[in-house]
Protein backbone atom coordinates (compact mmCIF):
# COMPACT_ATOMS: atom_id res chain seq x y z
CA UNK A 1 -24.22 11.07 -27.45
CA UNK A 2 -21.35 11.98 -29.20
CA UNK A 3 -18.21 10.06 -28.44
CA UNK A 4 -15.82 11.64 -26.29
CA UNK A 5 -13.69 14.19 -27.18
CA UNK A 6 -9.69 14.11 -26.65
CA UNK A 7 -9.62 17.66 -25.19
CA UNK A 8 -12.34 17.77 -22.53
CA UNK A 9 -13.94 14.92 -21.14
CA UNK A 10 -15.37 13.70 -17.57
CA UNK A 11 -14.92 10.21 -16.66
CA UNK A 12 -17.42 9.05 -14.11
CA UNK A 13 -14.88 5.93 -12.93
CA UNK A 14 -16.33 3.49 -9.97
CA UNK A 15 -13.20 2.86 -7.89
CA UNK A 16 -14.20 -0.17 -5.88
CA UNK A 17 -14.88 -0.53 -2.29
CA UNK A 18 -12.07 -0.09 -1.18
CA UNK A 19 -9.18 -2.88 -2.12
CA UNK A 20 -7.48 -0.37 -5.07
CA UNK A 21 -6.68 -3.60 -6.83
CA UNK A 22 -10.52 -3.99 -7.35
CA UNK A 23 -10.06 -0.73 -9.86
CA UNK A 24 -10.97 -1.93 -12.95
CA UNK A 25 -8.52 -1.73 -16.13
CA UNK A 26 -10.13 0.53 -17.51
CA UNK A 27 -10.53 2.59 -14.92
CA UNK A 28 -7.37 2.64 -14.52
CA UNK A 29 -6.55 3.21 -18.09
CA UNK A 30 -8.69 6.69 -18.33
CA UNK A 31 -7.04 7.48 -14.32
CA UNK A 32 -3.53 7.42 -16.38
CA UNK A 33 -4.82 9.90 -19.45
CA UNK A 34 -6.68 12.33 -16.71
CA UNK A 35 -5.04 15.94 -16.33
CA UNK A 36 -8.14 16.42 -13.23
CA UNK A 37 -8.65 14.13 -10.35
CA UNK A 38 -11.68 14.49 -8.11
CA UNK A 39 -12.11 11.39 -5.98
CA UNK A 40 -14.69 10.58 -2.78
CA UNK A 41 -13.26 10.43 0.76
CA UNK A 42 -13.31 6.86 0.44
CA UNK A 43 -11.69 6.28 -2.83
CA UNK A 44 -8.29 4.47 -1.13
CA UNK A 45 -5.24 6.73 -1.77
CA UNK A 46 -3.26 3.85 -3.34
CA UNK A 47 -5.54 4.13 -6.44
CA UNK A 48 -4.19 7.37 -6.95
CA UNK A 49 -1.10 5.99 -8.18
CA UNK A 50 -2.38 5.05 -11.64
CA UNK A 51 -2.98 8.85 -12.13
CA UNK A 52 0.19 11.17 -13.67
CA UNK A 53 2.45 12.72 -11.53
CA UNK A 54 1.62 15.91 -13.34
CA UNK A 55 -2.29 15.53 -12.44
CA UNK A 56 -4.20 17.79 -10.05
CA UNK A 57 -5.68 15.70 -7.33
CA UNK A 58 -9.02 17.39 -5.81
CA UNK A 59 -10.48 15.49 -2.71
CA UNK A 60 -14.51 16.60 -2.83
CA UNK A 61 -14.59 16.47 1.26
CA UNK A 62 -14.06 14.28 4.23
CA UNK A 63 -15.66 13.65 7.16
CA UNK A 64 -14.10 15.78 10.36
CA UNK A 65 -11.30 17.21 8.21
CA UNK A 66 -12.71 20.17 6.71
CA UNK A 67 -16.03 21.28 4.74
CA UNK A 68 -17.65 18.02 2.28
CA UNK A 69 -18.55 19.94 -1.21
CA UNK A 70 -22.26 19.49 -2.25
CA UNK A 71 -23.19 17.83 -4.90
CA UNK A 72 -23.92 20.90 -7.01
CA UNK A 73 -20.60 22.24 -6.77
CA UNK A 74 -19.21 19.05 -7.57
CA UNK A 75 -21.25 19.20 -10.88
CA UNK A 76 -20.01 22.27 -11.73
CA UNK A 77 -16.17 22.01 -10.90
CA UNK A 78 -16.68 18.65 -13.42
CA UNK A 79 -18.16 21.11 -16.18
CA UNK A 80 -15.50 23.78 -15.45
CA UNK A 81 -13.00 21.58 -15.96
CA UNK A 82 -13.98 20.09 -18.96
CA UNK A 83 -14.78 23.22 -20.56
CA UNK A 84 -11.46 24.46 -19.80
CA UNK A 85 -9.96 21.88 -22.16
CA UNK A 86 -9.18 19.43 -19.04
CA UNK A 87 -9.55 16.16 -19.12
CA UNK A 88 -11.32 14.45 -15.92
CA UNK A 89 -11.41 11.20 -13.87
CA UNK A 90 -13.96 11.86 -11.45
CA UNK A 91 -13.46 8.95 -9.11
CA UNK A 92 -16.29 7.41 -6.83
CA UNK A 93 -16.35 4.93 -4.61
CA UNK A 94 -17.73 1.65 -5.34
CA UNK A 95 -20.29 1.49 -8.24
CA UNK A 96 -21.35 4.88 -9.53
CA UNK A 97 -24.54 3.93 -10.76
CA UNK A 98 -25.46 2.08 -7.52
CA UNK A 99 -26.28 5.28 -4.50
CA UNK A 100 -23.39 6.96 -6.23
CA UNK A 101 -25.72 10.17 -7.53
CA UNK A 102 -24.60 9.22 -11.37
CA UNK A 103 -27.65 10.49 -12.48
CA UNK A 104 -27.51 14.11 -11.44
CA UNK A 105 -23.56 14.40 -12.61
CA UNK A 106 -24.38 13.08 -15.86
CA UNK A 107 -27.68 15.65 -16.32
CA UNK A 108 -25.08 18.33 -15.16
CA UNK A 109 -22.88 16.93 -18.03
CA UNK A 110 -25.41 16.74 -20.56
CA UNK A 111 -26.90 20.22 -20.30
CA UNK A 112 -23.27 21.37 -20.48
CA UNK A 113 -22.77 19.34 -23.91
CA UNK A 114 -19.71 17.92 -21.92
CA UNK A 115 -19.64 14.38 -23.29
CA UNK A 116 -18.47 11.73 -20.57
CA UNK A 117 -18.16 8.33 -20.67
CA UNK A 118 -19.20 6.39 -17.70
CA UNK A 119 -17.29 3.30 -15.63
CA UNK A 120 -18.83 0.61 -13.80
CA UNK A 121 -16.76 -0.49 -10.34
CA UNK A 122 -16.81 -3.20 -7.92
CA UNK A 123 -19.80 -2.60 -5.50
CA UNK A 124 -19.77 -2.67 -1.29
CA UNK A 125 -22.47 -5.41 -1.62
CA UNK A 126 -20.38 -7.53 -3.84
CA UNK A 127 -16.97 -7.15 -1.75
CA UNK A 128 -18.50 -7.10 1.88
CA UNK A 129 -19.85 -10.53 0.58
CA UNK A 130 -16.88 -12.39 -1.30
CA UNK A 131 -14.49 -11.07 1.91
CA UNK A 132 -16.53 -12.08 4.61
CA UNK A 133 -17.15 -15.10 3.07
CA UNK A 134 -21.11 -14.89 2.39
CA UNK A 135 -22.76 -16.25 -0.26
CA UNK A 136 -25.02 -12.78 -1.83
CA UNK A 137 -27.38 -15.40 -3.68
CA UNK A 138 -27.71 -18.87 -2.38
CA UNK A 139 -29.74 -21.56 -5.02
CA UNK A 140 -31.38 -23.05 -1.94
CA UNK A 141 -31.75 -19.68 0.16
CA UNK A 142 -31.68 -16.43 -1.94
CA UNK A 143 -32.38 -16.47 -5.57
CA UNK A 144 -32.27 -12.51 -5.18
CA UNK A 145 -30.89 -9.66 -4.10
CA UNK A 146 -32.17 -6.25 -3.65
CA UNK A 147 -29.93 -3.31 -2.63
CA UNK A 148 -31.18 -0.79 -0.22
CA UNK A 149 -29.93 3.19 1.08
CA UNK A 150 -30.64 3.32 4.47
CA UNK A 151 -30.14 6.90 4.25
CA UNK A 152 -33.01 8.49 1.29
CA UNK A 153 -33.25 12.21 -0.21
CA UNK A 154 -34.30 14.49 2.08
CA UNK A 155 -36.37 16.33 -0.91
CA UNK A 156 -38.00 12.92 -2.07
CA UNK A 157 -41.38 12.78 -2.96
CA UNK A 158 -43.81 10.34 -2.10
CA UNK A 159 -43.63 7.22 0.02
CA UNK A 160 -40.11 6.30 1.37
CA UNK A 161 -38.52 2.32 1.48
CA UNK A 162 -41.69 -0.03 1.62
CA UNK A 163 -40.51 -2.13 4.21
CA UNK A 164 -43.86 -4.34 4.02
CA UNK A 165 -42.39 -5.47 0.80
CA UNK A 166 -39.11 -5.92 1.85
CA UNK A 167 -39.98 -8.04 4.35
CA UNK A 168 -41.31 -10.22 2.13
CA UNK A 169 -38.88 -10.54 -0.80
CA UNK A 170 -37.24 -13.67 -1.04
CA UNK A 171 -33.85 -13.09 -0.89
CA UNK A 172 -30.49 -11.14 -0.06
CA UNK A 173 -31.60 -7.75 1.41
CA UNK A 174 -28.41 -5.18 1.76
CA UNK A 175 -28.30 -2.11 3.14
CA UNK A 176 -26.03 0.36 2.14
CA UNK A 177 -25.71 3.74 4.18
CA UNK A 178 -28.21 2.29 7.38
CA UNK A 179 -26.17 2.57 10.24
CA UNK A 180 -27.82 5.81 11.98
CA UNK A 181 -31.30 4.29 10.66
CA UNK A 182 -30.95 0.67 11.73
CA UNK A 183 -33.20 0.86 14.21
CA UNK A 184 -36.33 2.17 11.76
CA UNK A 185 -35.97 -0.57 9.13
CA UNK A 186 -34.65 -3.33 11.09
CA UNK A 187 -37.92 -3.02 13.45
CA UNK A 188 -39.72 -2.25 10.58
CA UNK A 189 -38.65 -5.55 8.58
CA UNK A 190 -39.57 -6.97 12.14
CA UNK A 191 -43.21 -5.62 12.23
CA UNK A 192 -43.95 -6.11 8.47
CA UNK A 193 -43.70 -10.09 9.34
CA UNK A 194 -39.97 -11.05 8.21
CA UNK A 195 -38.70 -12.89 11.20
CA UNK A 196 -35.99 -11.36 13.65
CA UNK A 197 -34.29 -14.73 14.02
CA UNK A 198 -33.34 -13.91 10.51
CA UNK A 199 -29.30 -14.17 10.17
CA UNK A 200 -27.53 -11.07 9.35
CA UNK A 201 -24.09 -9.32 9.13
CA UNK A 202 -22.16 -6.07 9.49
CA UNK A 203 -19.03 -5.26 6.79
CA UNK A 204 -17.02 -2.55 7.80
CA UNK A 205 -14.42 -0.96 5.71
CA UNK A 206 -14.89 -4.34 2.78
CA UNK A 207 -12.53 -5.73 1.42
CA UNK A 208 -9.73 -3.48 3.72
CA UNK A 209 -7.35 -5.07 5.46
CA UNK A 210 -9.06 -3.27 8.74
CA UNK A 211 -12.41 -4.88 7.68
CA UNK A 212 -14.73 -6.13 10.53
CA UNK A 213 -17.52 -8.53 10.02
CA UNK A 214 -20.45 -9.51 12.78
CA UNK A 215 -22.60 -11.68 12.72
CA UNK A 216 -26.00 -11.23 13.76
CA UNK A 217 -29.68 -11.47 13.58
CA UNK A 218 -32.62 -9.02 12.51
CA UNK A 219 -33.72 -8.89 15.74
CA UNK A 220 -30.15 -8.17 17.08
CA UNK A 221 -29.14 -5.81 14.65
CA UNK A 222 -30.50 -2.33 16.22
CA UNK A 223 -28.58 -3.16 18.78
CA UNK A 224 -25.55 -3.83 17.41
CA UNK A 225 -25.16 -1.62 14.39
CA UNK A 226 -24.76 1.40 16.46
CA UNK A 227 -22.59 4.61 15.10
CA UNK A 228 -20.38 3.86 18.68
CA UNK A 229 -19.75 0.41 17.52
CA UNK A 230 -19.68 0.26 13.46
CA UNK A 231 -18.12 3.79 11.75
CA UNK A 232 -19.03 4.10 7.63
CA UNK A 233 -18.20 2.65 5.54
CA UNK A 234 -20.63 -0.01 6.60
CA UNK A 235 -23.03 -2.36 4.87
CA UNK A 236 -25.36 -4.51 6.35
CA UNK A 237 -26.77 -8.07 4.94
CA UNK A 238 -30.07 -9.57 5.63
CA UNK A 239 -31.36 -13.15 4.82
CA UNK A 240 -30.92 -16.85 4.69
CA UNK A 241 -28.04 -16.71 2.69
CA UNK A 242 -25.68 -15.04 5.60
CA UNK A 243 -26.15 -18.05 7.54
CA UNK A 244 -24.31 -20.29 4.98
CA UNK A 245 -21.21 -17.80 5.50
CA UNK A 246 -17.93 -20.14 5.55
CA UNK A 247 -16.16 -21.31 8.48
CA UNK A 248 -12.73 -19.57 7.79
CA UNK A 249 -12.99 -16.19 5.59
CA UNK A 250 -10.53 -16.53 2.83
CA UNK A 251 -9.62 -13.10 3.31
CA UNK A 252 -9.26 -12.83 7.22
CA UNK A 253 -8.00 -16.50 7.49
CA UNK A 254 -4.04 -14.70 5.69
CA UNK A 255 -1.76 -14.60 8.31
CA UNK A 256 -0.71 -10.87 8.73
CA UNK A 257 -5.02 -9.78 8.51
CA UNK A 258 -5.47 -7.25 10.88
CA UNK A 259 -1.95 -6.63 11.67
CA UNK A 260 -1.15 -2.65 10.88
CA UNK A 261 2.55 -2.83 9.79
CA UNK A 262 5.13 0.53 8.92
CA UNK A 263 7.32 -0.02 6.10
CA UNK A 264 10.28 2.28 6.76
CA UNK A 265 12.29 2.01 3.25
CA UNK A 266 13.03 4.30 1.14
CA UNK A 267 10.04 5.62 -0.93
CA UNK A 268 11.55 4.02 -4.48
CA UNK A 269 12.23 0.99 -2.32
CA UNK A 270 9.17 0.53 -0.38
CA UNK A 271 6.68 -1.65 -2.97
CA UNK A 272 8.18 -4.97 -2.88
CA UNK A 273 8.31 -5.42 0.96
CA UNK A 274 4.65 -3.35 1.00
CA UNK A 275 3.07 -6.09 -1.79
CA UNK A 276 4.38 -8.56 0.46
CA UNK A 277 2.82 -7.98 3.99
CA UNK A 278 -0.48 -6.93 2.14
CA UNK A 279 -0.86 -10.68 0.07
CA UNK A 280 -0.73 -11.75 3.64
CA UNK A 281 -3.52 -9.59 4.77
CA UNK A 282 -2.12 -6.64 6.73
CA UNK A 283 -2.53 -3.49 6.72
CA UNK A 284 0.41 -1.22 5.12
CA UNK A 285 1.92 2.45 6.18
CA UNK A 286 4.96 3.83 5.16
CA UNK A 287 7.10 5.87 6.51
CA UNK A 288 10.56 6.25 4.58
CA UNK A 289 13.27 6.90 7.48
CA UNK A 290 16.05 7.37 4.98
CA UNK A 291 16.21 9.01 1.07
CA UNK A 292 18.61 7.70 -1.16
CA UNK A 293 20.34 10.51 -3.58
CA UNK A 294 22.99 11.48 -6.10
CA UNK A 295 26.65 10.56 -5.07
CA UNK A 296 27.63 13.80 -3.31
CA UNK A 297 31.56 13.81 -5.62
CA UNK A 298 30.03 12.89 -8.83
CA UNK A 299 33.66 13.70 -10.46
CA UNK A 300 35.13 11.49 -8.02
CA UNK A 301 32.98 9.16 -9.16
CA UNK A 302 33.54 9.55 -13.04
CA UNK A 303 37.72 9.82 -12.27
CA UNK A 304 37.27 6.04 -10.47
CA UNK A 305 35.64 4.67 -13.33
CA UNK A 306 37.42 5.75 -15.71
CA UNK A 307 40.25 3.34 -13.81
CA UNK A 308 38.42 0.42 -13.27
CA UNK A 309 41.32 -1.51 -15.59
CA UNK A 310 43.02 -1.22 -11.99
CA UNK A 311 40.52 -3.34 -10.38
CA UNK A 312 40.22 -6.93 -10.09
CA UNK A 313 37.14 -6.86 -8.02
CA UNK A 314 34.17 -5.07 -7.88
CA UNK A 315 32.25 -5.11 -4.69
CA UNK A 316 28.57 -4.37 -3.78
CA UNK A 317 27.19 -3.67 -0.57
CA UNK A 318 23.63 -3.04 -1.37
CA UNK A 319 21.35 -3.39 -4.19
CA UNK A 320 21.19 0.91 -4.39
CA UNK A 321 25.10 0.89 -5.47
CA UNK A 322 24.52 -1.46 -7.90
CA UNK A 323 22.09 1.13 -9.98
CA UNK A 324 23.95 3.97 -8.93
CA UNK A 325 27.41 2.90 -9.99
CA UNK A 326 25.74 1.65 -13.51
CA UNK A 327 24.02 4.28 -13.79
CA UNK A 328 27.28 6.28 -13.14
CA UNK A 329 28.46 4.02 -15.67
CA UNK A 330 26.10 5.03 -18.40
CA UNK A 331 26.44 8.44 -17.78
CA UNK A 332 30.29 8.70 -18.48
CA UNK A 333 29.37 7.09 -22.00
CA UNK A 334 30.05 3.34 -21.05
CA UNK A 335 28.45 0.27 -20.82
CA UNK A 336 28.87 -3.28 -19.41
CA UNK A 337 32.05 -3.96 -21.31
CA UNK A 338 33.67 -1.83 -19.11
CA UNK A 339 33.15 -4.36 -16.13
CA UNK A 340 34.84 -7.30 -18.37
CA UNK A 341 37.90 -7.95 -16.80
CA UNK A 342 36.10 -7.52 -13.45
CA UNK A 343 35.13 -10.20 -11.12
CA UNK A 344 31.91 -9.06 -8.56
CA UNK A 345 30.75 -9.52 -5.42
CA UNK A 346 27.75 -9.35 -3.80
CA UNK A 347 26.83 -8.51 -0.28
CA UNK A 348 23.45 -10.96 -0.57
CA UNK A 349 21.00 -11.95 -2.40
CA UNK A 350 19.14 -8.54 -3.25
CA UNK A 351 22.05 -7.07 -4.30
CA UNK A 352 22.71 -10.51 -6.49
CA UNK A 353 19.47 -9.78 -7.83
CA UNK A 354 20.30 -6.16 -8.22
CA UNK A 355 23.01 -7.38 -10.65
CA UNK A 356 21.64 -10.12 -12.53
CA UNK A 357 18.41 -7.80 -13.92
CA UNK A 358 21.21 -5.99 -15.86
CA UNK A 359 22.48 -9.34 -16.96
CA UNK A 360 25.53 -9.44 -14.17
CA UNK A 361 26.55 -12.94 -12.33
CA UNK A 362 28.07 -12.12 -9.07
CA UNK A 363 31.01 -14.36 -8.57
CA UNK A 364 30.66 -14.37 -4.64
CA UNK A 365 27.72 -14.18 -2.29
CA UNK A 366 28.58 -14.97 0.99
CA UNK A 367 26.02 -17.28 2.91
CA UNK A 368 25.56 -15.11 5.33
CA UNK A 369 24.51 -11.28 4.49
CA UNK A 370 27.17 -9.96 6.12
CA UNK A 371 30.18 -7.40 5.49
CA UNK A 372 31.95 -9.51 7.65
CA UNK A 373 31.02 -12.29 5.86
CA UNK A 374 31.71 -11.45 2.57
CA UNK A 375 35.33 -10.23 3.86
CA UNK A 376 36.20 -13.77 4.53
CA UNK A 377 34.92 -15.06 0.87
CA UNK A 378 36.94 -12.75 -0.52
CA UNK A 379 40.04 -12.95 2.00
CA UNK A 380 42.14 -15.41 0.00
CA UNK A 381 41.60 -12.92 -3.02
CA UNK A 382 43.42 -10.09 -0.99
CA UNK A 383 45.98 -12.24 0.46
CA UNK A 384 46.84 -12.65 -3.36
CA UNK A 385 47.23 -8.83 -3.83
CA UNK A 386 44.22 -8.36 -6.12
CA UNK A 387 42.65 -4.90 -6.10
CA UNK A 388 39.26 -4.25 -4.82
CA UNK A 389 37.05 -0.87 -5.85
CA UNK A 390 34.07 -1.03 -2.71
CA UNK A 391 30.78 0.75 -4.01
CA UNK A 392 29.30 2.09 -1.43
CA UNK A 393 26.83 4.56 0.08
CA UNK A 394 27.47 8.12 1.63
CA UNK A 395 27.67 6.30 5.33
CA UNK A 396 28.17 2.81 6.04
CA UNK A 397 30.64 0.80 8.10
CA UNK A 398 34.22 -0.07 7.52
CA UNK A 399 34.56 -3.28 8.06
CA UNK A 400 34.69 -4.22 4.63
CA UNK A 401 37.71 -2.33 3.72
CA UNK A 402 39.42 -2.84 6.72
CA UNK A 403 39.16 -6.60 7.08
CA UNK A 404 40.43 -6.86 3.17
CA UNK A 405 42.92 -3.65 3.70
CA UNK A 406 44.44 -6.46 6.70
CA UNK A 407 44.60 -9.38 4.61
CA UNK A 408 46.52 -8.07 1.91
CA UNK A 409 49.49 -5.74 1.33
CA UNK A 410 47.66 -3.23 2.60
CA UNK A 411 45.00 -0.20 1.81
CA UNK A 412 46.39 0.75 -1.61
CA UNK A 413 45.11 -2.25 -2.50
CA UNK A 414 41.26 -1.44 -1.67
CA UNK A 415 39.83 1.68 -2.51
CA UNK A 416 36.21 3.03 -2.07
CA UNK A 417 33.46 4.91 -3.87
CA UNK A 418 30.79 6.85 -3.17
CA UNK A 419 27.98 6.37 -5.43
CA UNK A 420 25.29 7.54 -3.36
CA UNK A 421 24.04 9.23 -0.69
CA UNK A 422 22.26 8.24 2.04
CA UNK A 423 20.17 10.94 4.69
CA UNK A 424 17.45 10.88 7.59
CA UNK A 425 14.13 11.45 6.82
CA UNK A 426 13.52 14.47 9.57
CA UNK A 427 9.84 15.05 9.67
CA UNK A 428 7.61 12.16 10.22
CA UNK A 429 4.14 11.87 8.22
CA UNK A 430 1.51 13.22 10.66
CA UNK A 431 -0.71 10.92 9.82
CA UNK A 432 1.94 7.96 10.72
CA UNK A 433 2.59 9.97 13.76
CA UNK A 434 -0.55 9.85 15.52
CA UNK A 435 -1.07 6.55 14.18
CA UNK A 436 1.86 5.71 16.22
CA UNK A 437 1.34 7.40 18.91
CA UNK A 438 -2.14 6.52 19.39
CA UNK A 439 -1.17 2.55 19.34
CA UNK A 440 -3.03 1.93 15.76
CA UNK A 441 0.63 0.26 14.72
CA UNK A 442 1.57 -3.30 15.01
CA UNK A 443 4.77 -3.66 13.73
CA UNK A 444 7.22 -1.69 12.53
CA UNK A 445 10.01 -2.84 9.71
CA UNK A 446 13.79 -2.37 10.10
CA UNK A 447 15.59 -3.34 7.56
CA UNK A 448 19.06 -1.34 8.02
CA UNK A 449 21.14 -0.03 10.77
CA UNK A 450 20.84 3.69 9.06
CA UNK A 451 16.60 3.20 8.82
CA UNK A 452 17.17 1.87 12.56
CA UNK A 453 19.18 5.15 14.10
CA UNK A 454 16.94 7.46 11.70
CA UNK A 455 13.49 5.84 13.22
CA UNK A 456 15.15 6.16 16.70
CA UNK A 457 15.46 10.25 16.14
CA UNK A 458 12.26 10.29 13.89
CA UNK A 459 9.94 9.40 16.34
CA UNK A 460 11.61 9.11 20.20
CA UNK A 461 9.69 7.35 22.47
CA UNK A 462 6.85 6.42 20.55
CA UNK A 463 9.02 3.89 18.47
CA UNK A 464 8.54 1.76 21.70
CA UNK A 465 4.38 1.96 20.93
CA UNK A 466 4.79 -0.64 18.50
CA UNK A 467 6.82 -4.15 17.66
CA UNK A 468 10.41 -3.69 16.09
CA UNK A 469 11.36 -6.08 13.51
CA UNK A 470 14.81 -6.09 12.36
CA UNK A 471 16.41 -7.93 9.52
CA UNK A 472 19.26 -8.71 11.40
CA UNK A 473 21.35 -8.89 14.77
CA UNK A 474 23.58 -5.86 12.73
CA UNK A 475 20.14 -3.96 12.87
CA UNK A 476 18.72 -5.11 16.50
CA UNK A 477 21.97 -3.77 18.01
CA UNK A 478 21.52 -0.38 15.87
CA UNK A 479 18.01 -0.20 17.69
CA UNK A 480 19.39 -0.85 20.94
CA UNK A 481 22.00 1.37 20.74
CA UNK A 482 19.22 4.04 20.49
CA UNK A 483 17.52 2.36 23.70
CA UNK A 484 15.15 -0.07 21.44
CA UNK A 485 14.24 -3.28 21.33
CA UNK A 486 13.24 -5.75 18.37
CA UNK A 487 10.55 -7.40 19.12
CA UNK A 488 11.89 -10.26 16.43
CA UNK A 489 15.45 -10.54 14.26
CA UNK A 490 15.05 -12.40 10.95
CA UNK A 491 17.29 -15.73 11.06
CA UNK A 492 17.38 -14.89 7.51
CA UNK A 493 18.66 -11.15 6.84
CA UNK A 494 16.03 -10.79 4.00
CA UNK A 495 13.09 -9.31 3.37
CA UNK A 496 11.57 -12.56 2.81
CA UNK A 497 12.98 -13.49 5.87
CA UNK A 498 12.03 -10.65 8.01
CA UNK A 499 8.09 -11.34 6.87
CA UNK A 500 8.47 -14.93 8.03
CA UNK A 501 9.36 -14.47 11.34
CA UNK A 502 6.78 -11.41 11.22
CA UNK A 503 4.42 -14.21 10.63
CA UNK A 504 5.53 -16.87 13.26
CA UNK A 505 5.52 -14.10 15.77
CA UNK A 506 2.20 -12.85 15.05
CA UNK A 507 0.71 -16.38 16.02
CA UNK A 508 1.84 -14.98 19.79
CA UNK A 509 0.58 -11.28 19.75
């Protein structure tokens, strides 16, 4: 085989069950270089991430939404591809080599004289395992495992699964693909001798924070792996070893598991808060209810900074004008040393943050994230007839200004700037939509009295299908001035803060 070439090349990538942080480095490495995507209907869309902006993304079919492409015109948009100088990542779920039709891509590849390089992934068997919490081999129950399609070749010759011998092997038996056949090679495994008080379980959706585990027995199992009751992706496990499952799933045991929960920040703002609920097991939409722009007066902005030797005080109101106004900054040719004789505050501690990873020390953060608050920390400094430039977004409130404009001579000494712009998000993600609609959401984030009015208009009456979490009493009365209620108000007006009481509240639900 010769070794791939840099022009045209398939990559046959498994993409793990379903977790995308089960892709495996290299996978995700060739995913980067790939000018072609073609993924399964149960690749997750988060591993598409690690693919270029630029890259064409080609979804090979999914169940109830539109036609599923055979398997021979999958082999030949591959070729195509590569032969048009393209270079591939043709993702598939789980393992390839394991019921992923490998074999018949790669023949496609080789009679083409495309080369191709193939990557192993992370298997259903292995995750429906580790995150249900069942041993796959067992050194007292199951010193082996054999993995089984419940669902064979229509066109295969000769005999089909020989459930006499299954029912004798002496270990882990796990079907993948068996939920419309259940009945034939459960019963069968019954007949052939292997006892129906063996234990078994059913993994839906592995290693997802929507995954669903039963437990069962052999016997049982027609009856309960049932396409009303258990939708693919499923997996079923037969043998000793299920029975020696752990008390408390390390994966279902995280406090948020099985909670659905909408992150409403803006898109560029969304992964922190979204990496948080999901290490505590739920399940993440988003839904930005605001974007976050250019400053509409960029030469307003560039005359104000080029006065900043005015200013005694710089003052931040969210972590967004801190990158805007430096970038701002930047753009008009300067750097930090412009901000020398400056002092700088800080609204709280994201926008502290927001300044120290540019190597900035606010001089005040008020204890409580507040404008009002930080008014009165900085009070004494207006009284004294220092100047104060307020970098701000497109909308906000006034209180700021107003409270320092009335504590000092008055509002020549404060003046504002508009670094940014702030706008609804009009048109809601279908998808998120009927999600809502349909009940399938648990909680829903608030984390600003803008994202609070914006969700209010976004999505009506529906916004009262799920629980309202806001940040803060600012944001709770921004909700129920729309006619909304949170559900819970942080006691800490962070995002840290609004996932704890997320957490404590979720103990009720």
């Amino acid at each position: 085989m010769t070794p791939p070439s840099p022009t045209a090349s398939v990559y046959l990538i498994g993409a793990g069950p379903g977790d995308p942080g089960l892709l495996t480095l290299r996978g995700c490495e060739l995913l980067a270089r790939a000018d072609v995507v073609c993924y399964d209907y149960l690749v997750d869309p988060r591993v598409l991430v690690h693919a270029r902006p630029d890259a064409e993304r080609i979804c090979l079919g999914r169940h109830g939404h539109g036609r599923l492409l055979a398997q021979d015109e999958i082999n030949a948009a591959l070729v195509a591809a590569a032969r048009a100088g393209r270079t591939v990542a043709r993702l598939k779920g789980g393992d390839p080599a394991i019921f992923g039709r490998l074999a018949e891509e790669i023949a496609a590849l080789e009679a083409a004289r495309v080369p191709y390089e193939v990557v192993p992934g992370v298997t259903a068997a292995s995750a429906a395992t580790a995150y249900a919490g069942i041993p796959l081999t067992h050194r007292e129950a199951a010193s082996c495992v054999a993995f089984i399609t419940g669902k064979e070749c229509r066109d295969k010759q000769g005999e089909s699964l020989d459930l006499a011998a299954l029912a004798q092997f002496p270990g882990t038996l796990v079907f993948y693909m068996g939920v419309t056949t259940a009945p034939a090679w459960a019963t069968g495994l019954v007949a052939h001798g292997k006892s129906p008080d063996t234990p078994a379980a059913i993994v839906r959706h592995a290693s997802l924070p929507q995954q669903r585990v039963e437990i069962t027995t052999l016997g049982e199992l027609p009856a309960a792996l049932v396409p009303s009751r258990f939708r693919p992706p499923v997996v079923a496990i037969v043998g000793d070893a299920v029975a020696a499952r752990t008390a408390a799933s390390w994966f279902s045991a995280r406090p948020l598991f099985g909670q659905t929960v909408l992150v409403t920040r803006p898109a560029h703002q969304a992964d922190a808060l979204a990496e948080q609920l999901e290490a505590l097991g739920a399940r993440v939409l988003r839904q930005p209810a605001i974007t976050i722009g250019a400053a509409p007066d960029p030469a307003t902005v560039a005359a104000t900074l080029a006065r900043l030797g005015e200013f005694q005080w710089l003052a931040f109101s969210s972590a967004n004008g801190v990158e805007h106004f430096l970038a701002a900054l930047r753009a008009a040719g300067r750097d930090l040393r412009a901000l020398g004789g400056l002092k700088l505050a800080a609204i709280g501690p994201a926008t502290t943050a927001a300044l120290a990873s540019h190597g900035l020390i606010a001089d005040v953060q008020p204890a409580e994230y507040r404008a009002e608050a930080l008014a009165a920390a900085l009070v004494a400094a207006a009284a004294r007839g220092e100047r104060f430039l307020l970098v701000r977004a497109s909308r906000g409130r006034e209180v700021l200004a107003e409270q320092l404009a009335a504590a000092g001579p008055g509002r020549g000494n404060v003046e504002q700037v508009v670094v940014y712009d702030s706008r609804d998000v009009t048109t809601p993600d279908p998808e998120v939509a009927e999600a809502l609609r349909t009940g399938q959401i648990d909680w829903i984030t608030v984390t600003s009295s803008a994202i609070a009015r914006s969700l209010a208009a976004l999505f009506g009456a529906d916004l009262a299908r799920a629980n309202l979490a806001a940040i803060s009493p600012l944001t709770a009365a921004a909700l129920a001035e729309s006619h909304h209620s949170a559900r819970i108000v942080a006691t800490e007006y962070t995002s840290e803060g609004l996932v704890a009481a997320m957490i404590n509240a979720a103990e009720t639900l």
